[in-house]
N, C-alpha and C. Protein backbone atom coordinates (compact mmCIF):
# COMPACT_ATOMS: atom_id res chain seq x y z
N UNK A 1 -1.53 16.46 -22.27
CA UNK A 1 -2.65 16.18 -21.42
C UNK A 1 -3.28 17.46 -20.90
N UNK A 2 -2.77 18.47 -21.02
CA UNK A 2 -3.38 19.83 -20.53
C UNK A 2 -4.67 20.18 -21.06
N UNK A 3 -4.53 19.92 -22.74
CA UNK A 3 -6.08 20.07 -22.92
C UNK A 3 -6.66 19.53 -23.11
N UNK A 4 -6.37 17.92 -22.29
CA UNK A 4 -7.26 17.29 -22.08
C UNK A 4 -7.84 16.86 -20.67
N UNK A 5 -7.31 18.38 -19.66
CA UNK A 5 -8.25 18.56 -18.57
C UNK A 5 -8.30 19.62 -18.26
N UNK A 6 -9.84 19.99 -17.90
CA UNK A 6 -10.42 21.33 -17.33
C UNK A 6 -10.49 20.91 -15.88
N UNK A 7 -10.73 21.85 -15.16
CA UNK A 7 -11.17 22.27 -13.96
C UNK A 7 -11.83 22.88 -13.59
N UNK A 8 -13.07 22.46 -12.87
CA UNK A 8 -14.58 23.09 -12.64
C UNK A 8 -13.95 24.30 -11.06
N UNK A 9 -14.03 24.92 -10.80
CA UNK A 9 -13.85 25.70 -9.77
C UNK A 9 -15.40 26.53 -9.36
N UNK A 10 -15.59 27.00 -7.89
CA UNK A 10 -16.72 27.20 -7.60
C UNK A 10 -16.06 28.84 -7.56
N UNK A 11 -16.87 29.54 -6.93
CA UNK A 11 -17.67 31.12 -6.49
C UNK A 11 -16.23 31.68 -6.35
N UNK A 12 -15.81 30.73 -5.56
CA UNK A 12 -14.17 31.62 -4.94
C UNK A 12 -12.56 31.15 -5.41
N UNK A 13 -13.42 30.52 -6.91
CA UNK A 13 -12.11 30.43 -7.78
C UNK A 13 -11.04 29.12 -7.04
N UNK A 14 -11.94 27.83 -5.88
CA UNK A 14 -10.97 27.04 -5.55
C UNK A 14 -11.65 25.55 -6.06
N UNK A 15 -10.41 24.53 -7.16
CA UNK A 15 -11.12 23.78 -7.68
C UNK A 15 -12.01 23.02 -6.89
N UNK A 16 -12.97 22.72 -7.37
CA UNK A 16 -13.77 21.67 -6.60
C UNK A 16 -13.99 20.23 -7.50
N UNK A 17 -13.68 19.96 -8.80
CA UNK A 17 -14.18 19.34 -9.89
C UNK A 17 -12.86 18.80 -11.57
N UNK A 18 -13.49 18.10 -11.48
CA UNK A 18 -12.07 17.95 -13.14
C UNK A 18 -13.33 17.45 -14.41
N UNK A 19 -12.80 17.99 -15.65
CA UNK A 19 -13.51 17.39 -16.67
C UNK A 19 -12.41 16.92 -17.43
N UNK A 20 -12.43 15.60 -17.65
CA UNK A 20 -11.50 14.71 -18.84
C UNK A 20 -11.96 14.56 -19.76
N UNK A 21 -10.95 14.81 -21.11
CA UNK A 21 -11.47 14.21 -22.62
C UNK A 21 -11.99 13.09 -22.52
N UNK A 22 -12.57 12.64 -23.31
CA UNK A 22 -12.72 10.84 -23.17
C UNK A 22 -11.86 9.82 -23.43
N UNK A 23 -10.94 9.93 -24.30
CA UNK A 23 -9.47 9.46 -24.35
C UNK A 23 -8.85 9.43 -22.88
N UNK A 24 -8.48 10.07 -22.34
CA UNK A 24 -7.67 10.32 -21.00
C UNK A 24 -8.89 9.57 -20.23
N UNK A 25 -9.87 9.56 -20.27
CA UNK A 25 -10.97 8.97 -18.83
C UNK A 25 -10.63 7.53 -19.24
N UNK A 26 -10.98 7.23 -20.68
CA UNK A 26 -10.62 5.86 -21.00
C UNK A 26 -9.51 5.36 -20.39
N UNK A 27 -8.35 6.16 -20.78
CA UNK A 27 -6.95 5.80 -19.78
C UNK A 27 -6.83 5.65 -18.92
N UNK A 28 -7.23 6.17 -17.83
CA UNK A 28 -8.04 6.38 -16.63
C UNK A 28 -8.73 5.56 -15.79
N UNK A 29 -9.52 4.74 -16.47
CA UNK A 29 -10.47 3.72 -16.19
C UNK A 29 -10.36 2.43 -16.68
N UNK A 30 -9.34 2.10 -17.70
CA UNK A 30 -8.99 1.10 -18.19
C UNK A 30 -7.81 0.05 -17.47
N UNK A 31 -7.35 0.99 -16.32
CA UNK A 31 -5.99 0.49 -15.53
C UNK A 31 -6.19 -1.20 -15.23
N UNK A 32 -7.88 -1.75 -14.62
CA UNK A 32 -7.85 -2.46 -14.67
C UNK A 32 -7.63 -3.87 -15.26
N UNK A 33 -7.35 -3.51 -16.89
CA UNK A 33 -7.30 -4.70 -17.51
C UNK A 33 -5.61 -4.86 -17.57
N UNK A 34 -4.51 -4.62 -16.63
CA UNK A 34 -3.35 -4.79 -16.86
C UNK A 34 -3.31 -5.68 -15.35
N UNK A 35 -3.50 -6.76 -15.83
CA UNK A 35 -3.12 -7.79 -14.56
C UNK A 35 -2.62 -7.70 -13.50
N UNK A 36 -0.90 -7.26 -13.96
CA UNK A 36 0.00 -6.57 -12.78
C UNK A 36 -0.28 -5.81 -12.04
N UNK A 37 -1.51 -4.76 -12.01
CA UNK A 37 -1.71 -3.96 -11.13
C UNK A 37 -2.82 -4.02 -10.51
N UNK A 38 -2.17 -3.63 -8.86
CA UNK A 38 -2.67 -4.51 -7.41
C UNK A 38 -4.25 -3.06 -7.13
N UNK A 39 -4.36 -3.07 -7.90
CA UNK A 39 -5.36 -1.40 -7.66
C UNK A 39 -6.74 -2.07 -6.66
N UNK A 40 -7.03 -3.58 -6.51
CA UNK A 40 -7.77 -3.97 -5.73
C UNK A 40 -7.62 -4.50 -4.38
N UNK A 41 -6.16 -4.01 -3.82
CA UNK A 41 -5.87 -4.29 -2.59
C UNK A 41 -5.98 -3.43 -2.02
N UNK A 42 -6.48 -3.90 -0.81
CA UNK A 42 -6.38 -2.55 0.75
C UNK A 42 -5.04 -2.75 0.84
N UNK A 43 -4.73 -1.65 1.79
CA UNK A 43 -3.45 -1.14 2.23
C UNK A 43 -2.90 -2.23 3.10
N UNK A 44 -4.02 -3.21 4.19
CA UNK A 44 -3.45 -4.44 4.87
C UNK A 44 -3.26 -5.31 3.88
N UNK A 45 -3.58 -5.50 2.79
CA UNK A 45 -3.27 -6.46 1.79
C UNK A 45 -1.84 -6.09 1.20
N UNK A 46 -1.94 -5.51 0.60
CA UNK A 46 -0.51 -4.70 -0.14
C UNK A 46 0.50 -4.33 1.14
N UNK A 47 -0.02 -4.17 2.18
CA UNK A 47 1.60 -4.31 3.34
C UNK A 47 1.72 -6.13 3.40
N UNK A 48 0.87 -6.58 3.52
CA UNK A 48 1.52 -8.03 3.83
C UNK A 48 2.23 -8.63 2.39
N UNK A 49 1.68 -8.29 1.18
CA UNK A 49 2.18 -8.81 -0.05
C UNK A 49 3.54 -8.12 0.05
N UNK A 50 3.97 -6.93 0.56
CA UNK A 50 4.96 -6.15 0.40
C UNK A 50 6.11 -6.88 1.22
N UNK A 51 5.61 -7.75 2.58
CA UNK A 51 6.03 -7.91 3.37
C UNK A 51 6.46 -9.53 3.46
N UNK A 52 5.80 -10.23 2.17
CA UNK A 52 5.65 -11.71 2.55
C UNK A 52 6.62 -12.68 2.23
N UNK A 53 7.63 -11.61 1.73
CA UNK A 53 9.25 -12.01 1.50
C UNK A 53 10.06 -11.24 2.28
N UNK A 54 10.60 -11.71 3.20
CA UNK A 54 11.18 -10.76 4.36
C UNK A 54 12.81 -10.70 3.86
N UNK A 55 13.22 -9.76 4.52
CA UNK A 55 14.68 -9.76 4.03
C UNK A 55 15.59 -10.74 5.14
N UNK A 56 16.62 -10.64 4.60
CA UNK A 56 18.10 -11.09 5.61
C UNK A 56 17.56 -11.03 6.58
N UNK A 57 17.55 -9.50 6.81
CA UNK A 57 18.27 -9.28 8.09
C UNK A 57 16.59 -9.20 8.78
N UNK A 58 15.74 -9.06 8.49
CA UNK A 58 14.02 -9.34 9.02
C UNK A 58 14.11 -11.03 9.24
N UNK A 59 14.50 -11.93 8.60
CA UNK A 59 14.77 -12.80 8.73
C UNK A 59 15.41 -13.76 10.35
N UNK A 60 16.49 -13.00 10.18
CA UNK A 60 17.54 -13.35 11.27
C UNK A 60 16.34 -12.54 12.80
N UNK A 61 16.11 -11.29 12.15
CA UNK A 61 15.35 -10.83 13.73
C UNK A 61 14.10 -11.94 14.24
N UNK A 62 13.67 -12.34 12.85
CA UNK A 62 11.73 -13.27 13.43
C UNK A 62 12.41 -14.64 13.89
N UNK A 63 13.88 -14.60 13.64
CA UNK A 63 14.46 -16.46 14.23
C UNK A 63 14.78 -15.98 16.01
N UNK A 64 15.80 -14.97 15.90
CA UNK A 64 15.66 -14.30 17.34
C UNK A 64 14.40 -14.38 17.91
N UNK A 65 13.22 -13.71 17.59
CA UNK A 65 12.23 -13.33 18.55
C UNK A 65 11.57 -14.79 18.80
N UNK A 66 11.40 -14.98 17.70
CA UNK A 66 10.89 -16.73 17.96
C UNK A 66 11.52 -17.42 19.07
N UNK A 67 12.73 -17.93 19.06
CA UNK A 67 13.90 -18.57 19.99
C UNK A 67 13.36 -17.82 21.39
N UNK A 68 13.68 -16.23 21.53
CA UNK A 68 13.01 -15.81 22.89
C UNK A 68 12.04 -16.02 22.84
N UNK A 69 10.88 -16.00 21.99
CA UNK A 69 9.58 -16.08 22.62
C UNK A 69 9.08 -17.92 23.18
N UNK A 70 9.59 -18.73 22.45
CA UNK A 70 9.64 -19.93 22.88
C UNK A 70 10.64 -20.16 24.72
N UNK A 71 11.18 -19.01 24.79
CA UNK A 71 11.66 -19.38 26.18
C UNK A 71 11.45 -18.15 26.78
N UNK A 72 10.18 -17.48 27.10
CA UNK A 72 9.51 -16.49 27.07
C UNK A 72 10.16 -15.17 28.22
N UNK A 73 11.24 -14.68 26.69
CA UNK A 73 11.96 -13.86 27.17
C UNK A 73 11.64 -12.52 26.69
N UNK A 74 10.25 -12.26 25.83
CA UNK A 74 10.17 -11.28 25.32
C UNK A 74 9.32 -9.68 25.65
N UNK A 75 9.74 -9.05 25.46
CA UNK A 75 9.55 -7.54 26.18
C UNK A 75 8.27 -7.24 25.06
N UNK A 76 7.69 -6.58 25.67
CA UNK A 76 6.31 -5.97 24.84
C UNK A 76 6.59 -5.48 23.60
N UNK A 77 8.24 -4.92 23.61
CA UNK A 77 8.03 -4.25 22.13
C UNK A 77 8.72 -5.32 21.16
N UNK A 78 9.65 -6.32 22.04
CA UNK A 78 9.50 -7.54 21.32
C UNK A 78 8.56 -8.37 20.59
N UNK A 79 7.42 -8.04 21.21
CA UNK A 79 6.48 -9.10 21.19
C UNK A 79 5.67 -8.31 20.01
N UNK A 80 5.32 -6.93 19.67
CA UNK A 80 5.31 -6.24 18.76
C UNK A 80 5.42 -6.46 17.36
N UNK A 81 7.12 -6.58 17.85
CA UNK A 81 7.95 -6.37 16.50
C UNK A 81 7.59 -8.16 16.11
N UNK A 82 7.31 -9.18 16.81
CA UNK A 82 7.18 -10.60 15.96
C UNK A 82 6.45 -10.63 15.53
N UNK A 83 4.79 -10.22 16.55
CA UNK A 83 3.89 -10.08 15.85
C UNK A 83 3.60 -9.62 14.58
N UNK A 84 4.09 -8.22 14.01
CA UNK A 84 4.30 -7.26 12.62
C UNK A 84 4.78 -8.41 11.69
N UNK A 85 6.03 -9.30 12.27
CA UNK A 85 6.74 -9.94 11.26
C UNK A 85 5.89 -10.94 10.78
N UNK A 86 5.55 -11.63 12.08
CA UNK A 86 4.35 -12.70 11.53
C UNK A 86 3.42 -12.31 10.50
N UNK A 87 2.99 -11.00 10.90
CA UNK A 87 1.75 -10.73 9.55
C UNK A 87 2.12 -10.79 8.58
């Protein structure tokens, strides 16, 4: 892949620019036709997809906070941390 990229640099020799073969841009630009990849999610999208299977032990904490928050025992950073889980 080396020579199939240049680097445009300005006056003081710091890059500013890339030129790709057309092979490699194709590669490049083609990412989209592979289904599997999430390249059209924001970062709140892709944390909640990341997030929308919780583990064990995330699990056991959102049954805790729930239980306190239904008998409204919960501290701000409690209330935080359910909220996060909820999302």
């Amino acid at each position: 892949m080396s020579d199939s990229v240049q680097y445009v640099t300005n006056a003081q020799g710091e890059k500013v620019g890339v030129l790709l073969d057309l092979e490699t841009y194709q590669q490049l630009t083609n990412l989209s036709v592979d289904s599997e990849l999430l390249i059209s999610l924001n970062l709140d999208e892709l944390q909640a997809l990341a997030e929308s299977s919780l583990s064990p032990k995330a699990q056991i904490q959102l049954q805790e906070l729930l239980i306190k928050n239904s008998e409204n025992y919960l501290s701000n950073e409690e209330t935080e941390t359910l909220d996060r889980l909820l999302r």
